[in-house]
C-alpha atoms as a PDB file:
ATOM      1  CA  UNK A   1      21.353 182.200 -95.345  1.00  0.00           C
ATOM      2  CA  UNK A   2      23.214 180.233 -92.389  1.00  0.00           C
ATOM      3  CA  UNK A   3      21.239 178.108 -89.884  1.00  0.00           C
ATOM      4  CA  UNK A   4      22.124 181.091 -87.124  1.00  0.00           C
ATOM      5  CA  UNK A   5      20.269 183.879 -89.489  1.00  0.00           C
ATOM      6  CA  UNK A   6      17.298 181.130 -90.124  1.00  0.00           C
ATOM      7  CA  UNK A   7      17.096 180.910 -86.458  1.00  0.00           C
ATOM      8  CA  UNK A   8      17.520 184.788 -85.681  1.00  0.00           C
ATOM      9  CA  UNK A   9      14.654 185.112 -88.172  1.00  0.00           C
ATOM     10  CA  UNK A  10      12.410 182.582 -86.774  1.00  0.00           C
ATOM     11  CA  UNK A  11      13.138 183.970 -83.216  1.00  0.00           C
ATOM     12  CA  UNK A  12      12.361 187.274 -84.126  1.00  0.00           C
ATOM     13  CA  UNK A  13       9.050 186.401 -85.478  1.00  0.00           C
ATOM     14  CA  UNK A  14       8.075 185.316 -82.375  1.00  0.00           C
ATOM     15  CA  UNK A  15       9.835 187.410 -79.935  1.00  0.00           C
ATOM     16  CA  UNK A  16       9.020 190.829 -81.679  1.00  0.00           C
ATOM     17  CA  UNK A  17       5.048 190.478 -81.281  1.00  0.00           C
ATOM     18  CA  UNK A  18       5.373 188.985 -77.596  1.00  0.00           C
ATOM     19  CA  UNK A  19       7.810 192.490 -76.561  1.00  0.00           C
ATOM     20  CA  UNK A  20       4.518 194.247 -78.282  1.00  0.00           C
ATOM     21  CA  UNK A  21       1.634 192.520 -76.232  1.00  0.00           C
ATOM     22  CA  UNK A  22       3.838 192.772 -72.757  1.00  0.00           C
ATOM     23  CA  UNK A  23       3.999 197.089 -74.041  1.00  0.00           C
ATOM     24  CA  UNK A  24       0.545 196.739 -74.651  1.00  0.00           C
ATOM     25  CA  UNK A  25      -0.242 195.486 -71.264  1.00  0.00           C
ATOM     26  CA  UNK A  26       1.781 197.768 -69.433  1.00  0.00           C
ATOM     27  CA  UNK A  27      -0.605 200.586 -71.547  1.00  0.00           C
ATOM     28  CA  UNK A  28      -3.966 199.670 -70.822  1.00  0.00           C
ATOM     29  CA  UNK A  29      -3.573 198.597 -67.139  1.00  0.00           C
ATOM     30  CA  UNK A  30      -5.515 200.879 -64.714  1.00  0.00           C
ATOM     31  CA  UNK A  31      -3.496 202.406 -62.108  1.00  0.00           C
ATOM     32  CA  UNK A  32      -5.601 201.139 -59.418  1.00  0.00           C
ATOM     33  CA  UNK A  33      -4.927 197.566 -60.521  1.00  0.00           C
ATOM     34  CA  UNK A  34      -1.415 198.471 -60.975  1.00  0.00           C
ATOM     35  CA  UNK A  35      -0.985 199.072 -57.504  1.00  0.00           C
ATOM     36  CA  UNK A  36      -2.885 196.813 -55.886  1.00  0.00           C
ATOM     37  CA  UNK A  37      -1.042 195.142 -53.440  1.00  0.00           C
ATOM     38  CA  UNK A  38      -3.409 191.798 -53.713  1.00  0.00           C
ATOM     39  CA  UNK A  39      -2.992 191.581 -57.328  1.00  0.00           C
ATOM     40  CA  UNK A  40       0.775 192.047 -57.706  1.00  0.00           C
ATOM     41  CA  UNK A  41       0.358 192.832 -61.353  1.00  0.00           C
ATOM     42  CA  UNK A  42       3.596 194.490 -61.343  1.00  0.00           C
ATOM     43  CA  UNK A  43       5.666 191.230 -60.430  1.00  0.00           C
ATOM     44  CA  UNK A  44       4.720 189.408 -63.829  1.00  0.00           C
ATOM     45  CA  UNK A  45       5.888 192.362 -65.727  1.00  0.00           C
ATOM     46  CA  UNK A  46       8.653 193.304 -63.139  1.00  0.00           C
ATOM     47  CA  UNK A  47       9.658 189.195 -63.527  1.00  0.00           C
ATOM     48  CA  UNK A  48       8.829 189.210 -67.921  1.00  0.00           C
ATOM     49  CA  UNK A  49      11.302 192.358 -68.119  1.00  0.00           C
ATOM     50  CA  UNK A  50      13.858 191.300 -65.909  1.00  0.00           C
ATOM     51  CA  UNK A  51      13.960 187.590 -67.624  1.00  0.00           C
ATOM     52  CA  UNK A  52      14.253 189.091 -70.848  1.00  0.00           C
ATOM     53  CA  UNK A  53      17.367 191.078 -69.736  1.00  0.00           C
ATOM     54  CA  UNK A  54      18.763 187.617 -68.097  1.00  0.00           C
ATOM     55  CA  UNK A  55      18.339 186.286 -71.227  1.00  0.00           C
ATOM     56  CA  UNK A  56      19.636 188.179 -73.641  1.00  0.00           C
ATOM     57  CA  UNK A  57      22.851 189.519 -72.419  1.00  0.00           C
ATOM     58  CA  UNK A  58      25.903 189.390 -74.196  1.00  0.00           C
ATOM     59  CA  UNK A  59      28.326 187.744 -72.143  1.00  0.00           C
ATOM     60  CA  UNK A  60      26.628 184.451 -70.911  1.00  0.00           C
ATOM     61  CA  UNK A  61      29.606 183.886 -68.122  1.00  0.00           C
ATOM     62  CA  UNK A  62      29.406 186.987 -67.054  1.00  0.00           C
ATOM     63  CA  UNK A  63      27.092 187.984 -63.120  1.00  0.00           C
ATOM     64  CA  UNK A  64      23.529 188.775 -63.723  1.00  0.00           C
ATOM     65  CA  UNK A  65      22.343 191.534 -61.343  1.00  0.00           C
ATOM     66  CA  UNK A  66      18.783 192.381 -61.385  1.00  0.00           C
ATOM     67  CA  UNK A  67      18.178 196.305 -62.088  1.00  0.00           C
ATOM     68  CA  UNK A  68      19.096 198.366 -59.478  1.00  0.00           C
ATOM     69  CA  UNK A  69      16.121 201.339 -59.578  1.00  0.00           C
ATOM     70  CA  UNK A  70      17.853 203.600 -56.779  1.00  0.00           C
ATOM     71  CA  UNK A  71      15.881 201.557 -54.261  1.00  0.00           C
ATOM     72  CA  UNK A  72      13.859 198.359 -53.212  1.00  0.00           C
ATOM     73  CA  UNK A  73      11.467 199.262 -55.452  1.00  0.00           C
ATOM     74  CA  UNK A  74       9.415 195.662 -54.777  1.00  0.00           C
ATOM     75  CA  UNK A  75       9.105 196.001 -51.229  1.00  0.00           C
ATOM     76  CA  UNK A  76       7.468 199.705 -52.363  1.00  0.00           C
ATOM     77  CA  UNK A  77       5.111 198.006 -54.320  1.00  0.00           C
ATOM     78  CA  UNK A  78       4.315 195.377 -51.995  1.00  0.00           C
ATOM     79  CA  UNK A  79       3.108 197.329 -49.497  1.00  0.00           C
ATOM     80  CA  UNK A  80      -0.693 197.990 -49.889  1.00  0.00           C
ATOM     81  CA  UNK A  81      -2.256 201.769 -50.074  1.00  0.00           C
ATOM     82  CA  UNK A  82      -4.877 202.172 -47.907  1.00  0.00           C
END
């Protein structure tokens, strides 16, 4: 086994379970919480997804654009529901 397939191994050990616990998160968060304006729960994931897709693209030279969700879907969730 090359270094690279040690280190794919060793990466997926830890990157597997972390993917699991961020699904797990998403899951079991109340919807109230979710959109609570003050708590802004939806950034950390928003910002753990997003970082994750920075991260692992293919082409490293190649322009990261963050998702594009058919609208400013953060300024939605900013706004607080009264």
């Amino acid at each position: 086994m090359s270094m690279n397939d040690k280190m794919v191994v060793v990466l997926r050990r830890q990157f597997e379970p972390t993917v699991e616990m961020l699904k797990n998160l998403i899951g079991v968060c109340p919807d109230d919480f979710w959109m609570d304006a003050k708590q802004k729960y939806w950034k950390h994931i928003f910002h753990a997804t997003t970082s994750m897709k920075f991260w692992f693209r293919q082409q490293k030279d190649e322009e990261f654009k963050i998702p594009d969700f058919g609208k400013d879907v953060t300024e939605d969730l900013d706004k607080e529901v009264l």
